[in-house]
C-alpha atoms as a PDB file:
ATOM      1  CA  UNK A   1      12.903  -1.991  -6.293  1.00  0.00           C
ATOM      2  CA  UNK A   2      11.901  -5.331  -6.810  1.00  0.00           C
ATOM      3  CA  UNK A   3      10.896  -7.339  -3.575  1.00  0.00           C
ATOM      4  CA  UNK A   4      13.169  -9.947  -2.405  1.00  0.00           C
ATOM      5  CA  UNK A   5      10.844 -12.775  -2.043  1.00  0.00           C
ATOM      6  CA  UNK A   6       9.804 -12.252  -5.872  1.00  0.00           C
ATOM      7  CA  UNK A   7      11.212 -15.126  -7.896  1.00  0.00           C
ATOM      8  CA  UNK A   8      10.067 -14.948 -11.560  1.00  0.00           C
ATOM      9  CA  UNK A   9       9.772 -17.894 -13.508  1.00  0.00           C
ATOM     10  CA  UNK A  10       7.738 -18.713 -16.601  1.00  0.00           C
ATOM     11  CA  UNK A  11       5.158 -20.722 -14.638  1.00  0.00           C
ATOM     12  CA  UNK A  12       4.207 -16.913 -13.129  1.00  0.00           C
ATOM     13  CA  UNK A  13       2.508 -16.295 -16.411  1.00  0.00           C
ATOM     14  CA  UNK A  14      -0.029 -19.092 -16.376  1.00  0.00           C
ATOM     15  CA  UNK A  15      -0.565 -19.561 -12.419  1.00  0.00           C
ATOM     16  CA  UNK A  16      -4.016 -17.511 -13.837  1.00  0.00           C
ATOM     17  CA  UNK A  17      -5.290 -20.697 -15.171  1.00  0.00           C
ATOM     18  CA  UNK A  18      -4.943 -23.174 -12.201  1.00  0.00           C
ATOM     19  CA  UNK A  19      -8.096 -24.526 -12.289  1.00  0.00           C
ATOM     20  CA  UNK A  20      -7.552 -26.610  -9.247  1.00  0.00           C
ATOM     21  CA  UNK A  21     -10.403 -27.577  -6.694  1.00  0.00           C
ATOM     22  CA  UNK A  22     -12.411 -24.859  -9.044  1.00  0.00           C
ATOM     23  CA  UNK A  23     -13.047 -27.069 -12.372  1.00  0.00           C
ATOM     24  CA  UNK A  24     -16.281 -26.396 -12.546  1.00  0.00           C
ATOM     25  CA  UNK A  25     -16.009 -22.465 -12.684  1.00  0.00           C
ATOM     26  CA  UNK A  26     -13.036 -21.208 -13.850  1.00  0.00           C
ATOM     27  CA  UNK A  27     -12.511 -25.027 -15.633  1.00  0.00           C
ATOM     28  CA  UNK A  28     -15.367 -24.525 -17.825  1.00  0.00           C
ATOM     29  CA  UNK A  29     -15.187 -20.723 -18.684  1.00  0.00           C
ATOM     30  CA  UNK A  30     -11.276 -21.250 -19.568  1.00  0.00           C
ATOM     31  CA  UNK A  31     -11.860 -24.702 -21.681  1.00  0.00           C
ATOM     32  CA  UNK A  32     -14.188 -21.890 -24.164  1.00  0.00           C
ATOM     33  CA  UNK A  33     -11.401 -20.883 -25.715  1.00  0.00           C
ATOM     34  CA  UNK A  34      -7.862 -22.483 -27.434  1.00  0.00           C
ATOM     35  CA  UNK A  35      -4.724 -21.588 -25.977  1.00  0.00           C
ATOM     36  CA  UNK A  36      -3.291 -22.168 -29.449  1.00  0.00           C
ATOM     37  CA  UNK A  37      -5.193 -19.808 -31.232  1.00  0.00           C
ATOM     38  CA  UNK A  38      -3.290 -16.728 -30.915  1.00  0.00           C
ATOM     39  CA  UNK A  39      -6.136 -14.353 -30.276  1.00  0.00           C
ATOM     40  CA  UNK A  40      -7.917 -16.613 -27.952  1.00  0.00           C
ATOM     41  CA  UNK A  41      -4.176 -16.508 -25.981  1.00  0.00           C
ATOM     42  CA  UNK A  42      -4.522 -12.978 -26.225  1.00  0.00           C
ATOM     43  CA  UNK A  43      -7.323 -12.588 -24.614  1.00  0.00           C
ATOM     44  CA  UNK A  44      -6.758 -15.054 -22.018  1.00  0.00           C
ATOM     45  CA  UNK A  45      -3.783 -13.161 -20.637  1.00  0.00           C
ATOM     46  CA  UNK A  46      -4.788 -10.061 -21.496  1.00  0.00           C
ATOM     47  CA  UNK A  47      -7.771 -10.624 -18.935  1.00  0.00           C
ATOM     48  CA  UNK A  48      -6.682 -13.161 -16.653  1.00  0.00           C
ATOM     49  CA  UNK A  49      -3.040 -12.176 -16.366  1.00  0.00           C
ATOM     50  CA  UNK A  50      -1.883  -8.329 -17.582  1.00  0.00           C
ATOM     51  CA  UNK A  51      -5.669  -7.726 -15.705  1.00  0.00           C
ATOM     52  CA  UNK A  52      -5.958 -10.145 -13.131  1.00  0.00           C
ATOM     53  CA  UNK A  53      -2.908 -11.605 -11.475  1.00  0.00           C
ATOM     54  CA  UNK A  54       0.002  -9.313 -12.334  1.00  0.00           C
ATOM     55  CA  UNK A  55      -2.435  -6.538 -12.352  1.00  0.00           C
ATOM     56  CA  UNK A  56      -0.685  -4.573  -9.415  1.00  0.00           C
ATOM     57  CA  UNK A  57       2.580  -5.564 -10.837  1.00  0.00           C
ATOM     58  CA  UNK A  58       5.374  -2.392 -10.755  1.00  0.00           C
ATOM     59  CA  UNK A  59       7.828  -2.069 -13.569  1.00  0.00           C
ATOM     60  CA  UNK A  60      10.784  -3.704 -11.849  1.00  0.00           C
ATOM     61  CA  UNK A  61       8.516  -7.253 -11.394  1.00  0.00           C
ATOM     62  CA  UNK A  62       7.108  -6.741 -14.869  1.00  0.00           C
ATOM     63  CA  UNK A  63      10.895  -6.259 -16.375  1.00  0.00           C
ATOM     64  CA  UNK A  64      11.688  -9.554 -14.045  1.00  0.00           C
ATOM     65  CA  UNK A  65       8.604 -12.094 -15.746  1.00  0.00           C
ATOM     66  CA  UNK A  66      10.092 -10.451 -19.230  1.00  0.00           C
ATOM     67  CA  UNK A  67      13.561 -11.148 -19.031  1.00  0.00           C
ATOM     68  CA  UNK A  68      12.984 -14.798 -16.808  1.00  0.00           C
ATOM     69  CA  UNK A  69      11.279 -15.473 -19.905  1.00  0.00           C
ATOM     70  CA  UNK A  70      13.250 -14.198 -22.753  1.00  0.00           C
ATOM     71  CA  UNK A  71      16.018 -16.239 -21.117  1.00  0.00           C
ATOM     72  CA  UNK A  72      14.034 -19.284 -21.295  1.00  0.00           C
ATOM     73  CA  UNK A  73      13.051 -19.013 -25.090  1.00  0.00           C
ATOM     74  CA  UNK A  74      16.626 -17.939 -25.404  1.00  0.00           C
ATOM     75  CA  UNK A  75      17.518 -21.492 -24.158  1.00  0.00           C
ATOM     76  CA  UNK A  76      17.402 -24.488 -26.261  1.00  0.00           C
ATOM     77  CA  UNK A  77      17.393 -26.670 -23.062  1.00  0.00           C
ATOM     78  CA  UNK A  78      14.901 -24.858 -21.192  1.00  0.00           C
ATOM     79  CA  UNK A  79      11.890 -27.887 -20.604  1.00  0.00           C
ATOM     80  CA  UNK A  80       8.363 -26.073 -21.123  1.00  0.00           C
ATOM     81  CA  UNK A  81       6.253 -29.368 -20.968  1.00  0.00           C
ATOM     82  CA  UNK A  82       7.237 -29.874 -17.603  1.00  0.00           C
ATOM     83  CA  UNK A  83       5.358 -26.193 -16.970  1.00  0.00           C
ATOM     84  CA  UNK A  84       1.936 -27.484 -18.480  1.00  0.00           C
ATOM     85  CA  UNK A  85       2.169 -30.934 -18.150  1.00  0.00           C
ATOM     86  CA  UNK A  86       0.183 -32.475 -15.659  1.00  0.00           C
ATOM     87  CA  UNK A  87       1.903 -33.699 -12.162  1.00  0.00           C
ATOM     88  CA  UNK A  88      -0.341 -35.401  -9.881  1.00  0.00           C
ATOM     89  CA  UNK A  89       2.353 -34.561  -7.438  1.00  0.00           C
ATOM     90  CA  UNK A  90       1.471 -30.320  -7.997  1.00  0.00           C
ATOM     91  CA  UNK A  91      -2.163 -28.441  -6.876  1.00  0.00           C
ATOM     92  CA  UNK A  92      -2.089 -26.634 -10.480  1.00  0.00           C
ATOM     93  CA  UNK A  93      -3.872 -27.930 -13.064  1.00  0.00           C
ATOM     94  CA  UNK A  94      -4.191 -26.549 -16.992  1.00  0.00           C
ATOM     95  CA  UNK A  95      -8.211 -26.474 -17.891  1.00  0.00           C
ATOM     96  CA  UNK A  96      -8.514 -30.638 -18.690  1.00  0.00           C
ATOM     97  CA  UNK A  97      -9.893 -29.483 -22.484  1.00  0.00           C
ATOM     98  CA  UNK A  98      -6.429 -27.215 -23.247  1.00  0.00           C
ATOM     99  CA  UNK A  99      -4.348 -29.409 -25.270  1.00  0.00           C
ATOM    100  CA  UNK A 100      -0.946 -27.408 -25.652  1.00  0.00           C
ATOM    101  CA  UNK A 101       0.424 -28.704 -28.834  1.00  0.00           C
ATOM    102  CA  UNK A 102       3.809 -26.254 -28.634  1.00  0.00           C
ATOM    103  CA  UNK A 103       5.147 -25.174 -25.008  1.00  0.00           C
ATOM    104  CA  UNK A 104       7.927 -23.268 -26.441  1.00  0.00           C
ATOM    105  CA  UNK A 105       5.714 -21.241 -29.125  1.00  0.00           C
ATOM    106  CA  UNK A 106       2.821 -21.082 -26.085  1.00  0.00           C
ATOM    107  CA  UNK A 107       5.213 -19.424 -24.442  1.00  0.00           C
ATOM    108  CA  UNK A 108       6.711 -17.149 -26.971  1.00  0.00           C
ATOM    109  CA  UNK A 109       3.401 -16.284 -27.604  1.00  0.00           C
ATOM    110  CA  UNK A 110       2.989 -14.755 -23.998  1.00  0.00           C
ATOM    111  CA  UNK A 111       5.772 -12.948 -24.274  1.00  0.00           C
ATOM    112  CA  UNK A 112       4.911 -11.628 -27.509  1.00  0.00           C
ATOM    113  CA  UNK A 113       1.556 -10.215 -25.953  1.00  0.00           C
ATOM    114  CA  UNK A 114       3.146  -9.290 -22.435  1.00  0.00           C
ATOM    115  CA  UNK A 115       5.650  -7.179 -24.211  1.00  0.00           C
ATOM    116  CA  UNK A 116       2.883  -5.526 -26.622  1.00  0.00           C
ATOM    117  CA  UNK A 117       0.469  -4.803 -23.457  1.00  0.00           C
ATOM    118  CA  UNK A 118       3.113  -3.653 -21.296  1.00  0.00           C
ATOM    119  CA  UNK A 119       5.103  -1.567 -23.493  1.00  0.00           C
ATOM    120  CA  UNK A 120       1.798   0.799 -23.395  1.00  0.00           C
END
């Protein structure tokens, strides 16, 4: 059963890389690797999402990120920048070296590996 206060959205999937008030951590180790490099991707939410964040995450929340997502890539409207853009107005910041060329295919890209690693 999938808890009420649960809202999925694709933002869930890189809330793992706020590097917010700890830039000089989790900043530097994340800015080691290109999130538009597939396999550095992989990795990245292989270890800091499907292992770190959503580790705890039942089937009925996992099912929820997939499908909030699928609906968004099914959607030609649907306004990735504003994701991983920066907004002075939000406490989440991207590492400052990740330059996202493609939010859509970023994003497919997650849910490409999501899918894979959860599908185990």
């Amino acid at each position: 059963m999938l808890n009420k206060n649960f809202q999925p959205t694709p933002s869930l999937f890189i809330n793992c890389f706020d590097t917010y008030d700890i830039e000089d951590s989790r900043g530097v180790e994340l800015n080691k690797y290109d999130p538009n490099k597939f396999e550095d991707l992989k990795f990245l939410i292989d270890e800091y999402f499907i292992n770190g964040s959503a580790k705890n995450y039942g089937p009925c929340k996992k099912k929820a990120l997939i499908d909030c997502l699928s609906q968004a890539l099914n959607s030609d409207n649907y306004d990735f920048a504003s994701i991983i853009e920066y907004d002075s107005n939000e406490c989440f910041y991207l590492p400052d070296e990740w330059n996202i060329i493609d939010g859509r295919a970023f994003f497919k890209n997650i849910l490409e590996i999501v899918k894979d690693a959860w599908a185990e």
